[in-house]
Protein backbone atom coordinates (compact mmCIF):
# COMPACT_ATOMS: atom_id res chain seq x y z
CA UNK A 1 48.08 98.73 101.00
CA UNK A 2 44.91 97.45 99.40
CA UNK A 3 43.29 99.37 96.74
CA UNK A 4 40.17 100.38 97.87
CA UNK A 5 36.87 98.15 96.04
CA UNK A 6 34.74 102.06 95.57
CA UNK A 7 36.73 105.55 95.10
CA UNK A 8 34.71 108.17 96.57
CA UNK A 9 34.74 111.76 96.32
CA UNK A 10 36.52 113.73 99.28
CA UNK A 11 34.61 116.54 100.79
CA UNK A 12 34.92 118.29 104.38
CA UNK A 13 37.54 115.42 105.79
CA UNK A 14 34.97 112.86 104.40
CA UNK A 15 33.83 110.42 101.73
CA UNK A 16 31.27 111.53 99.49
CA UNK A 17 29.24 109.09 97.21
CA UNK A 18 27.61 110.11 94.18
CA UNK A 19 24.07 111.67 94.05
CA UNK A 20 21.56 108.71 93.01
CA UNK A 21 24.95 106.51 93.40
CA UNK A 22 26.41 106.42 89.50
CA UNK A 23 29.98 104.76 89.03
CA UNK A 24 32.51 103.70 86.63
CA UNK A 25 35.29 101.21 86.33
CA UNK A 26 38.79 101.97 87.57
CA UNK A 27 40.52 99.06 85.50
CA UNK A 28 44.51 98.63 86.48
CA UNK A 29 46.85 98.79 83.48
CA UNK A 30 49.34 96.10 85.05
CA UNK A 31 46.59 93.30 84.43
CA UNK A 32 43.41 95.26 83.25
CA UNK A 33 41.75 94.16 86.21
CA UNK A 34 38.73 95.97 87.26
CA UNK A 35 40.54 97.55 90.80
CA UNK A 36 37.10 99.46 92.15
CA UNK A 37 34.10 101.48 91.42
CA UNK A 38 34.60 105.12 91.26
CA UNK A 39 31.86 107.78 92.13
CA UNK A 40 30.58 109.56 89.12
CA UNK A 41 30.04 112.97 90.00
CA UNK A 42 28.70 116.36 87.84
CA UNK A 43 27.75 119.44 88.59
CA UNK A 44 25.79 119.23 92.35
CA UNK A 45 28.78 116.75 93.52
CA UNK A 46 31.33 120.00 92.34
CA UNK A 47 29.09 122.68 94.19
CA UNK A 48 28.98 120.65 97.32
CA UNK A 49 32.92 120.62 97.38
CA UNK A 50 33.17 124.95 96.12
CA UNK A 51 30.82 125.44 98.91
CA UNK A 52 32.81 123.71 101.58
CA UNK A 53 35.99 125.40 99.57
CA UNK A 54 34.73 129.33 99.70
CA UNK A 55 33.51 128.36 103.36
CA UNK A 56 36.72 127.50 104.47
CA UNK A 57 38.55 129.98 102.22
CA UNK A 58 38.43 133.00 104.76
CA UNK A 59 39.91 131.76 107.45
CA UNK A 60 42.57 129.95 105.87
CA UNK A 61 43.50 132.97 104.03
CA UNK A 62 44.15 135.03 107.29
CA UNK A 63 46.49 132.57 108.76
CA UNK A 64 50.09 133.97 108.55
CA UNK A 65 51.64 132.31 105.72
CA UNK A 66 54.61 130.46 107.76
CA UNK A 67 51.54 128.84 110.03
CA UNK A 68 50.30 127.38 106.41
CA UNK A 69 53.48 126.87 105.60
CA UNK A 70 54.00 124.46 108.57
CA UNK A 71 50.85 122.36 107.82
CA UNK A 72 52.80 122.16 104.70
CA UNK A 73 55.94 120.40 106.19
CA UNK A 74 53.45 117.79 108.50
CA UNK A 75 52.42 116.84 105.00
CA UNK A 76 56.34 115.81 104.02
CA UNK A 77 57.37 113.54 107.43
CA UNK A 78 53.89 111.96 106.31
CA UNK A 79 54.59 111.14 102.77
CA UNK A 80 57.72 110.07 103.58
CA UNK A 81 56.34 108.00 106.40
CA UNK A 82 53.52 106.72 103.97
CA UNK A 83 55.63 106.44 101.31
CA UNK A 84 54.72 102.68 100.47
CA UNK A 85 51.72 103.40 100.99
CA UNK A 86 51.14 105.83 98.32
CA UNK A 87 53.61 104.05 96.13
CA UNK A 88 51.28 101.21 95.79
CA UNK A 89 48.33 104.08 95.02
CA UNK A 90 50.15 105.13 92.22
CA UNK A 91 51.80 101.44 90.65
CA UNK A 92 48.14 100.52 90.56
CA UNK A 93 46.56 103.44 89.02
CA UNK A 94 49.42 103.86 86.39
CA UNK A 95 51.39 100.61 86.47
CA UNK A 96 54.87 102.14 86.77
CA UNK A 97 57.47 100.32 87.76
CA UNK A 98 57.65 100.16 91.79
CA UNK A 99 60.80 102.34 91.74
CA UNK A 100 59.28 105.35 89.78
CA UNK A 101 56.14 105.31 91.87
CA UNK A 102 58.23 105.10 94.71
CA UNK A 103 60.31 108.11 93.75
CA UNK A 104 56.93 110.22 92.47
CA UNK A 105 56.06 110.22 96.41
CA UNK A 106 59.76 111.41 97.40
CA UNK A 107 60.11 114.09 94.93
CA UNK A 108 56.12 115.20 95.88
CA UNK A 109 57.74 115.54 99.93
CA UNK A 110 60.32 117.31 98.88
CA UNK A 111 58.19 119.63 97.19
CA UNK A 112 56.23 120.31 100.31
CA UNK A 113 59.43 121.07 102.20
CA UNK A 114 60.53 123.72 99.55
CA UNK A 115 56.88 125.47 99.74
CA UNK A 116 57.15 125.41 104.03
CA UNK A 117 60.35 127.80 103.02
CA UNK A 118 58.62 129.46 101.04
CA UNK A 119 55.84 130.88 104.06
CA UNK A 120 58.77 132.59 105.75
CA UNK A 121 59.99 133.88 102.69
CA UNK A 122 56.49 135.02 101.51
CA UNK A 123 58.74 137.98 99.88
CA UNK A 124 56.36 141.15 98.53
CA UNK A 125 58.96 144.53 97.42
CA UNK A 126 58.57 147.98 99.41
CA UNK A 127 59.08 150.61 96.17
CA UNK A 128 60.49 153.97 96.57
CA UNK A 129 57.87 156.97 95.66
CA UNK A 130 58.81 160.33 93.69
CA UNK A 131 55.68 161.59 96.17
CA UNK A 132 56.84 162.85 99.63
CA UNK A 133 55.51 161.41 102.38
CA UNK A 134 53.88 158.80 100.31
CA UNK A 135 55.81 154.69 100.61
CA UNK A 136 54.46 151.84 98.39
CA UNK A 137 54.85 148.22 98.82
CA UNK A 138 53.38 145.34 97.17
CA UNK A 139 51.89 142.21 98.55
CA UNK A 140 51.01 138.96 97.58
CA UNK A 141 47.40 138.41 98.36
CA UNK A 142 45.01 134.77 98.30
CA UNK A 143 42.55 134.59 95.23
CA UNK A 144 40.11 132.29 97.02
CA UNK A 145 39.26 128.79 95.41
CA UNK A 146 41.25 126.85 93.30
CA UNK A 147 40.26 124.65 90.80
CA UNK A 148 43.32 121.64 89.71
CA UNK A 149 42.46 119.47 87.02
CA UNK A 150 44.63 116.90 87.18
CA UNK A 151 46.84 114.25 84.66
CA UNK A 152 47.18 111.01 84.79
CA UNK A 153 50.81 110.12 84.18
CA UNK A 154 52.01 111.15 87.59
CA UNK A 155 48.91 111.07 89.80
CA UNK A 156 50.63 112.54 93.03
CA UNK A 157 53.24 114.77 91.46
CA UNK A 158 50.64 116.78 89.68
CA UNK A 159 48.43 116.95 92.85
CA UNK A 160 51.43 117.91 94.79
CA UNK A 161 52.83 120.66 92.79
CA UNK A 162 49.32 122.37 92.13
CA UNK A 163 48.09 121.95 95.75
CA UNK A 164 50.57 122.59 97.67
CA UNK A 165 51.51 126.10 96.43
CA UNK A 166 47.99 126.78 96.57
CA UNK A 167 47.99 126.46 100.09
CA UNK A 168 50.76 128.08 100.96
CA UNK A 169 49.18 130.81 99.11
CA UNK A 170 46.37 131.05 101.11
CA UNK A 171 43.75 129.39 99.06
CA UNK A 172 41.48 126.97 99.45
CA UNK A 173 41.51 123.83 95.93
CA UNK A 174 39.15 121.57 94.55
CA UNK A 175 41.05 118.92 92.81
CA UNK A 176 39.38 117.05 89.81
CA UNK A 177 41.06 113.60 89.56
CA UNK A 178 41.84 112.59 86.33
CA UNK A 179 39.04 109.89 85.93
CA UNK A 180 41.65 106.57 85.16
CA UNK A 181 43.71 107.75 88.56
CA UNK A 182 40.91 108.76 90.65
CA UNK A 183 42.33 107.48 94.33
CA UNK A 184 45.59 109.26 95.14
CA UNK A 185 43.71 112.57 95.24
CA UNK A 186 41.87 111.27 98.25
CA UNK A 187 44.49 109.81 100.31
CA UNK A 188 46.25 112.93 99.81
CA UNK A 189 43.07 114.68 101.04
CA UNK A 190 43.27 111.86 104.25
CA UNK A 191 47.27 113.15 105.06
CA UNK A 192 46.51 116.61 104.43
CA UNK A 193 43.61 115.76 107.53
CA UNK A 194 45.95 114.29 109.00
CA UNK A 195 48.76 117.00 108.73
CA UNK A 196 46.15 119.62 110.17
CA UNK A 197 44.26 121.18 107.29
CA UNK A 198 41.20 122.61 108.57
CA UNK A 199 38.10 121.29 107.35
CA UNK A 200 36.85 122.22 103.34
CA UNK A 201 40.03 123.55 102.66
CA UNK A 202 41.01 120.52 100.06
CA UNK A 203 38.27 118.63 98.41
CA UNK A 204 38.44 116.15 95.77
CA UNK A 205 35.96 115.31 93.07
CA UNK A 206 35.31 112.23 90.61
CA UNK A 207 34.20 112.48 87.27
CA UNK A 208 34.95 112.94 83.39
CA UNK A 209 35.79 115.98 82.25
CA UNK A 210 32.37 116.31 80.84
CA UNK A 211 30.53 116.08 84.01
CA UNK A 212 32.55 117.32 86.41
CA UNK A 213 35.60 119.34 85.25
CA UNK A 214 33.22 121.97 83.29
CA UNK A 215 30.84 122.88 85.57
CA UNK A 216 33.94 123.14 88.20
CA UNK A 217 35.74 125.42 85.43
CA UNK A 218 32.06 127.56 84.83
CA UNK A 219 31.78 127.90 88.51
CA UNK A 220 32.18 132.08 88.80
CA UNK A 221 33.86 131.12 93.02
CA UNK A 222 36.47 129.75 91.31
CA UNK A 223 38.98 132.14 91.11
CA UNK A 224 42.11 129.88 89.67
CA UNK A 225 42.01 127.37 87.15
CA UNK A 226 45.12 125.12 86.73
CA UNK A 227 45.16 122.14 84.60
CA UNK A 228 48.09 119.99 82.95
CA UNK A 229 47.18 117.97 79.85
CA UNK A 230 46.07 118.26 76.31
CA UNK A 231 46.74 121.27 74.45
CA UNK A 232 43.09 120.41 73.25
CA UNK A 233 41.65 120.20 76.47
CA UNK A 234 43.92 123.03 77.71
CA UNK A 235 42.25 125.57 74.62
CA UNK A 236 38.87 124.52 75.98
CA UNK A 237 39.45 125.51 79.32
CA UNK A 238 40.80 128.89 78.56
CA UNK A 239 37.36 129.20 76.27
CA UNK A 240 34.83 128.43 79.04
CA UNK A 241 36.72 130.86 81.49
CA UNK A 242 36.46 133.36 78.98
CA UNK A 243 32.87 132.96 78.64
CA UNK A 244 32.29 133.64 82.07
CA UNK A 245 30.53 136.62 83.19
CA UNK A 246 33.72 136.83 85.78
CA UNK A 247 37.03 135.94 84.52
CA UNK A 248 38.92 133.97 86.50
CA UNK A 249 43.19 132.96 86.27
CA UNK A 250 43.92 130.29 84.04
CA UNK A 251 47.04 127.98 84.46
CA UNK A 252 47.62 125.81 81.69
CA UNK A 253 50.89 123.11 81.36
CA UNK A 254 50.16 121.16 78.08
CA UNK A 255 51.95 118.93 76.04
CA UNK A 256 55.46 118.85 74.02
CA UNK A 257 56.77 117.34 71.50
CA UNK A 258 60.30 117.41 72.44
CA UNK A 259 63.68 117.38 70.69
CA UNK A 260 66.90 115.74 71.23
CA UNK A 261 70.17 116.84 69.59
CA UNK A 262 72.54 114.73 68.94
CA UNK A 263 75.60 117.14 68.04
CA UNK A 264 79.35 115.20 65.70
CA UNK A 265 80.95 115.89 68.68
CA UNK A 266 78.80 114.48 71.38
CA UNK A 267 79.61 111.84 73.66
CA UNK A 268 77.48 108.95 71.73
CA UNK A 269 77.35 106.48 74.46
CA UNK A 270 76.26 109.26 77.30
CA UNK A 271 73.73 110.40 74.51
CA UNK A 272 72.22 107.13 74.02
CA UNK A 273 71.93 105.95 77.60
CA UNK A 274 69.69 109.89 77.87
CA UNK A 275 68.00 109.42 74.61
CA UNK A 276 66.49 105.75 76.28
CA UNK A 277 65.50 107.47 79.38
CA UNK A 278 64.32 110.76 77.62
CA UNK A 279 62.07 108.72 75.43
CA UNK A 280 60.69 105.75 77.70
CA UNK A 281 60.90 106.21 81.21
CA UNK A 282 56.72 106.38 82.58
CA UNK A 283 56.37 104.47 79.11
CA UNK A 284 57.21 108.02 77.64
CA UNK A 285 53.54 109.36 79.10
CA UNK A 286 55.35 112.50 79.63
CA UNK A 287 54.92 116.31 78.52
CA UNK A 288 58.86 116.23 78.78
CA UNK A 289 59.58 113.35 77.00
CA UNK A 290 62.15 113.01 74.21
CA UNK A 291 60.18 112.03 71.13
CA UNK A 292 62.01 113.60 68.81
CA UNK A 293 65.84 112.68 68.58
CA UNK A 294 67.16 114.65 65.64
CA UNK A 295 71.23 113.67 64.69
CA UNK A 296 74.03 114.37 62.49
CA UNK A 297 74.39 113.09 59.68
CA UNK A 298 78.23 112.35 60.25
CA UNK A 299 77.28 110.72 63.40
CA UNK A 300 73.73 109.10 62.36
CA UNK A 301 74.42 105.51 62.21
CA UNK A 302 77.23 105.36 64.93
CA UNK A 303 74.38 106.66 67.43
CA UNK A 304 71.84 104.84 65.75
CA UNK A 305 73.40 101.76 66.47
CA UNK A 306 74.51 102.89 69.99
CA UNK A 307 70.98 103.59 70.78
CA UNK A 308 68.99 100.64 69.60
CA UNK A 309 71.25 98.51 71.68
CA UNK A 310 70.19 100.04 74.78
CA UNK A 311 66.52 100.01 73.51
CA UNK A 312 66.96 96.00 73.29
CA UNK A 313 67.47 96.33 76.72
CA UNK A 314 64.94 98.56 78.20
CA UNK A 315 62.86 96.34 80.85
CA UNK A 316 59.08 96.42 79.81
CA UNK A 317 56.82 95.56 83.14
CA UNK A 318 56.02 96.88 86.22
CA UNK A 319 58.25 95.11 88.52
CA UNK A 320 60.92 96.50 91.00
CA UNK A 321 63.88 96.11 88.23
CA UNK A 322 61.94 97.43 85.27
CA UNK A 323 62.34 100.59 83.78
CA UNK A 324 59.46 100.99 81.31
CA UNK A 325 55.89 100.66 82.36
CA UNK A 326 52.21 100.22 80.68
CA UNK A 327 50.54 102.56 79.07
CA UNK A 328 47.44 104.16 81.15
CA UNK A 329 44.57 102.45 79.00
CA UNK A 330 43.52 100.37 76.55
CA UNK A 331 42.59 102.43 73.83
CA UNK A 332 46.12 104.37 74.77
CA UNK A 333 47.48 101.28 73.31
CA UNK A 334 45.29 100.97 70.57
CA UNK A 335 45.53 104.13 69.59
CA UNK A 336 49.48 104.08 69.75
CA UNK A 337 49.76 101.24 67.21
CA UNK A 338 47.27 102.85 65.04
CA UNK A 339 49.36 105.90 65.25
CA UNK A 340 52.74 103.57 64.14
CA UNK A 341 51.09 102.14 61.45
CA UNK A 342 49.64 104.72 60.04
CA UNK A 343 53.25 106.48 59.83
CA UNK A 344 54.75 103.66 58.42
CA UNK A 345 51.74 103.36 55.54
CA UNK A 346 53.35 106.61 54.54
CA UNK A 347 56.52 105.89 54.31
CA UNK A 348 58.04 105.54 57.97
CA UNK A 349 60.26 102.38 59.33
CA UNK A 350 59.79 100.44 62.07
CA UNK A 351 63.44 99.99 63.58
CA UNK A 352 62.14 98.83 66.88
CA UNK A 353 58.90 97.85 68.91
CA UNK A 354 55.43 98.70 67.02
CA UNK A 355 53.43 95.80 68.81
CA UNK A 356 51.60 95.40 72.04
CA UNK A 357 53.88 92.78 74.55
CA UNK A 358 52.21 89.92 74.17
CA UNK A 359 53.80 88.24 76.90
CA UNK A 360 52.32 91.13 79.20
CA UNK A 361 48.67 90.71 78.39
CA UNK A 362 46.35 91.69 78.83
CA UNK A 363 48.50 94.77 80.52
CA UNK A 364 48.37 97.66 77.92
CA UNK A 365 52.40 96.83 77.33
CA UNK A 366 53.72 98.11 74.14
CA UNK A 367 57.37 97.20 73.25
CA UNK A 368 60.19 100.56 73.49
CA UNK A 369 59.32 102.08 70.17
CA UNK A 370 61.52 103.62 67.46
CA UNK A 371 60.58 105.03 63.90
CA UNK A 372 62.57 106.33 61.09
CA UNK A 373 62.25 107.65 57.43
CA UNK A 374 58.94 109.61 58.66
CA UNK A 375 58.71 112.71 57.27
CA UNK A 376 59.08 116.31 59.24
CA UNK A 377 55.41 117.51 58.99
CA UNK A 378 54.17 113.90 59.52
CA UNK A 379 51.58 113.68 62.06
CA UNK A 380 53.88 111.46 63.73
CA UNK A 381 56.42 114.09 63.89
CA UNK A 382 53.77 116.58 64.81
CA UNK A 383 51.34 115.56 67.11
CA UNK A 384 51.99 114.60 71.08
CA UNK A 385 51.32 111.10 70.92
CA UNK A 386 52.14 110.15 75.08
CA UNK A 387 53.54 106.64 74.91
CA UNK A 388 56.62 105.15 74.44
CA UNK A 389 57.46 105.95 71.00
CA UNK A 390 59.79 108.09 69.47
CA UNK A 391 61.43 108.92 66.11
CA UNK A 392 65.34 109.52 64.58
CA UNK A 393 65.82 112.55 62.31
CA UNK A 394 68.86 113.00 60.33
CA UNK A 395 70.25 116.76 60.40
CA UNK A 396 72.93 118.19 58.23
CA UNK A 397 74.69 120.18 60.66
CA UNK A 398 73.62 122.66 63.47
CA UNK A 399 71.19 125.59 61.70
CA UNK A 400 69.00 122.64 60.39
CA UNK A 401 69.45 120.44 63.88
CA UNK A 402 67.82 124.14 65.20
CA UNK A 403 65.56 124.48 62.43
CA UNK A 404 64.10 120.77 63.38
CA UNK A 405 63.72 121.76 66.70
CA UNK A 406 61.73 124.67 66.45
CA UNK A 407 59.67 123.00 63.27
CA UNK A 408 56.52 121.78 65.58
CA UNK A 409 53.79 123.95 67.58
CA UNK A 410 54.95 122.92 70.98
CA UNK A 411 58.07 124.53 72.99
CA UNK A 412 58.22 122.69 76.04
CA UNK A 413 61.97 121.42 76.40
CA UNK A 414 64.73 120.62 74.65
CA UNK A 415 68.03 118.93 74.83
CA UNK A 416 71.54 119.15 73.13
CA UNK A 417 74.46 117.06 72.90
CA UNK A 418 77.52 118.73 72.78
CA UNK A 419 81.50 119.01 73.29
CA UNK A 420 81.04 122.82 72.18
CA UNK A 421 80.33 125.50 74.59
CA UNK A 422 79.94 127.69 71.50
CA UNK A 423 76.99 125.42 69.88
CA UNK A 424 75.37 125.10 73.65
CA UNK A 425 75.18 128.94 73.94
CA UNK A 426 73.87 129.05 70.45
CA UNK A 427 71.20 126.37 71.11
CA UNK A 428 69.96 128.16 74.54
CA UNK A 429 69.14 131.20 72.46
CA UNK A 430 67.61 129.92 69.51
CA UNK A 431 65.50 126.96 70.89
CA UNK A 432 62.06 128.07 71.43
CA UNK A 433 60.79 126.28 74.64
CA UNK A 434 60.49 126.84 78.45
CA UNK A 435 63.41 124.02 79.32
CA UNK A 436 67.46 123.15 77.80
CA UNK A 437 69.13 120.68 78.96
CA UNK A 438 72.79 120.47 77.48
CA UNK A 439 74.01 117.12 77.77
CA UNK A 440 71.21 115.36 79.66
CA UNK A 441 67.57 114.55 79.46
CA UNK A 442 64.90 116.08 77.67
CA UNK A 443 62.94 115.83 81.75
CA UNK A 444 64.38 116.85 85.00
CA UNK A 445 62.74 119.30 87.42
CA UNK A 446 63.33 119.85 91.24
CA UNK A 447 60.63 122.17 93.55
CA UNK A 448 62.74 124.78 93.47
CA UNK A 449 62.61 124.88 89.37
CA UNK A 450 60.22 126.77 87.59
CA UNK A 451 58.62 124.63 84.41
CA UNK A 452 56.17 124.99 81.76
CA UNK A 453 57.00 125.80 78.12
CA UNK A 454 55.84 128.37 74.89
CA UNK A 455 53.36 127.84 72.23
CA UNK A 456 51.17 125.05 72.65
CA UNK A 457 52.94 123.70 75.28
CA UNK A 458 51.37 126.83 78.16
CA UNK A 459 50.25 129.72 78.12
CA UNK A 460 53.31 131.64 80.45
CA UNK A 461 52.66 130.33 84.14
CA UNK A 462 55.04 128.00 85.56
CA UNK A 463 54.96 125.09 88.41
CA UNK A 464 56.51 124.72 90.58
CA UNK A 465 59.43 127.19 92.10
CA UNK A 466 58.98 130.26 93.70
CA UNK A 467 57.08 131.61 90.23
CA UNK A 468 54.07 128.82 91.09
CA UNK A 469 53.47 131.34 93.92
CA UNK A 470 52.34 134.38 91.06
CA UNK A 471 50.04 131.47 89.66
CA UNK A 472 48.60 131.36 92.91
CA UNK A 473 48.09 134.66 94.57
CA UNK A 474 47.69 138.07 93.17
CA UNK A 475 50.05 141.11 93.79
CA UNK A 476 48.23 143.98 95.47
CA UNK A 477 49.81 147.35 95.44
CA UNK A 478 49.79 149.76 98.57
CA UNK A 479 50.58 152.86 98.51
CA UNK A 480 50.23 155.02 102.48
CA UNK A 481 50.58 158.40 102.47
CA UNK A 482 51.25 160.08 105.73
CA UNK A 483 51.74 163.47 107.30
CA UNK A 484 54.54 164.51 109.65
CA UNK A 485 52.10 167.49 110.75
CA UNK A 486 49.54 165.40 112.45
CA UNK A 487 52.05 163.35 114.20
């Protein structure tokens, strides 16, 4: 596959240039070659594609929902049939390594095969009524257009698990690309053609967040906002919608700042092979990653040593045997080794990494990162910093492993280490965030598995599982009443 030299926008089943022709660089983090132009579109580029999108709406909305559901599963044979093909979109937009990019466009079929269950299983309730004569059922019904404002850090996955529920629902989406992966959400557009989506249902749009993703957000046809990102960004959204004369449903799946227990009687060399993955798989440009590994003291420097080995070992590059990629930009990397410095001029180590690869550049490499000594309410400790960096934390015992935990603004997920049912239980109940894993990763997700997380990490909707479909649709409540006399 060869990148294409100009990214267009993707309106009715066709390219779209910018109005008066404005661009941008798409620069690939692998090399930081300029890869293409991409069109630079605002506010008329956005109401061309909600036009096409409430035109279309209608009848799409009236098809049965195991007919939309079917379009659905033409979309899986093609992504797996394409799957090189959209494997290279995504290495160079993000730089992963070939194997994660390949298995971003696996996981993204198999999410379209889950959802084409889901239209014959389009489940509503029938209620019994203290009235006589009177039944009540509910019924999930389409909200119209959907606006998905995309992330970068898994370009297809994210367009996959907001669109495709979307459709199944009945609606019709815009998609904003994030503006430093702006291609996938076209060739997806192209295979949804392709898989018979009528025309305007899908559109795709180009453009900062700025110029494009705020007059899309404004925009009172837009009846569903969903966006995964900042917490920031994610605040701002929810502001403009409420602004609106019309409110409108707003999605949000932000960031985390995730921790990792490390329990005396966990299996140290199980912990530390999940506490390298947790932290630096997809460079650690994850919500889910695990940033924060918090141990006991009685264990500390047993794991400690355990896990630095492995981190020695972590592949940086973007090849088909490495395991940790570039960052997305370079002023992600810049601003990641300001952010280690600055913890270590107050009092934070350096055990591991800190520098840019040098050997890599001018990719946006930075070296497996690991800090110690920084304090609790350190920035560091607090803020989602989205690269592949992460801190140790010693913990006394298990109330102030939990106490560490729960001591940022973000609940997305979680993980424990542990021999003890008793402590697992205990950590379930008490860790405030949408995911627990016991004795794995801080990450993992399948279609059928509802995720998004508490506090600044969402604001109560999840993606994907069945509960993407109440993100989605609305439920509308009918009640007949009838009377045996007139029969």
């Amino acid at each position: 596959m060869t990148y294409p030299s100009f990214v267009p926008h993707w309106v009715a089943d066709v390219e779209v240039p910018s109005s008066g022709g404005a661009s941008f660089d798409k620069r690939c983090p692998i090399d930081d070659r300029v890869v293409a132009q991409v069109a630079r579109g605002g506010a008329a580029e956005v109401a061309h594609a909600l036009s096409s999108a409430a035109g279309a709406a209608g009848a799409w909305s009236r098809l049965p929902a195991p007919s939309r559901g079917a379009i659905l599963g033409r979309a899986a044979t093609l992504l797996r049939e394409r799957e090189h093909e959209f494997a290279a979109i995504v290495q160079v937009e993000t730089g992963k390594p070939w194997k994660n990019a390949a298995a971003e466009v696996a996981s993204s079929a198999d999410l379209a095969v889950f959802m084409e269950g889901e239209g014959s299983r389009f489940y509503g309730k029938t209620l019994p009524s203290p009235i006589l004569h009177r039944s009540v059922q509910t019924l999930r019904s389409p909200i119209g257009v959907c606006a998905a404002i995309m992330p970068f850090n898994s370009p297809l996955a994210g367009v996959a698990w907001k669109v495709f529920p979307a459709l199944l629902c009945g609606n019709a989406v815009v998609v904003k690309s994030h503006e430093l992966t702006p291609y996938t959400a076209v060739a997806f557009g192209r295979l949804l053609k392709d898989a018979g989506l009528p025309v305007g249902v899908y559109s795709a749009v180009q453009g900062t967040g700025p110029d494009a993703g705020a007059p899309l957000v404004r925009d009172h046809r837009v009846g569903v906002v969903s966006f995964t990102g900042s917490t920031a960004t994610g605040k701002l959204i929810q502001q403009m919608v409420s602004q609106r004369a019309v409110l409108a449903k707003v999605c949000l799946e932000l960031g985390g700042k995730n921790p990792f227990v490390v329990c005396d009687d966990a299996d140290l060399e199980l912990a530390a092979d999940l506490a390298v993955a947790s932290a630096f798989i997809d460079a650690g440009q994850r919500c889910a990653s695990g940033s924060r590994i918090i141990v006991f003291d009685s264990v500390y420097d047993a794991f400690r040593d355990a896990f630095l080995q492995r981190v020695a070992k972590v592949r940086v590059g973007s090849g088909a045997d490495d395991d940790c990629g570039p960052v997305i930009s370079r002023a992600s990397l810049d601003r990641l080794i300001g952010q280690v410095d600055g913890a270590v001029a107050r009092g934070g180590r350096v055990v591991a990494g800190g520098r840019a690869v040098a050997a890599l550049a001018p990719g946006y490499y930075l070296a497996p990162t690991v800090l110690e000594g920084v304090a609790v309410d350190d920035e560091v400790s607090q803020q989602e910093l989205f690269g592949p960096v992460t801190c140790l934390y010693r913990a006394g015992g298990f109330d102030q492993a939990v106490r560490l935990a729960n001591s940022t603004h973000y609940g997305l997920t979680g993980a424990i280490h542990t021999a003890s049912v008793h402590r697992a239980q205990e950590f379930i109940a008490r860790y405030h965030g949408g995911l627990v894993s016991v004795n794995g990763a801080t990450f993992g997700s399948g279609p059928h598995m509802p995720f998004g997380g508490v506090k600044n990490s969402g604001n109560g909707f999840r993606e994907p599982g069945t509960e993407s479909l109440d993100v989605y649709s609305e439920w509308k409540t009918v009640v007949i009443n009838h009377h045996p006399g007139r029969i």
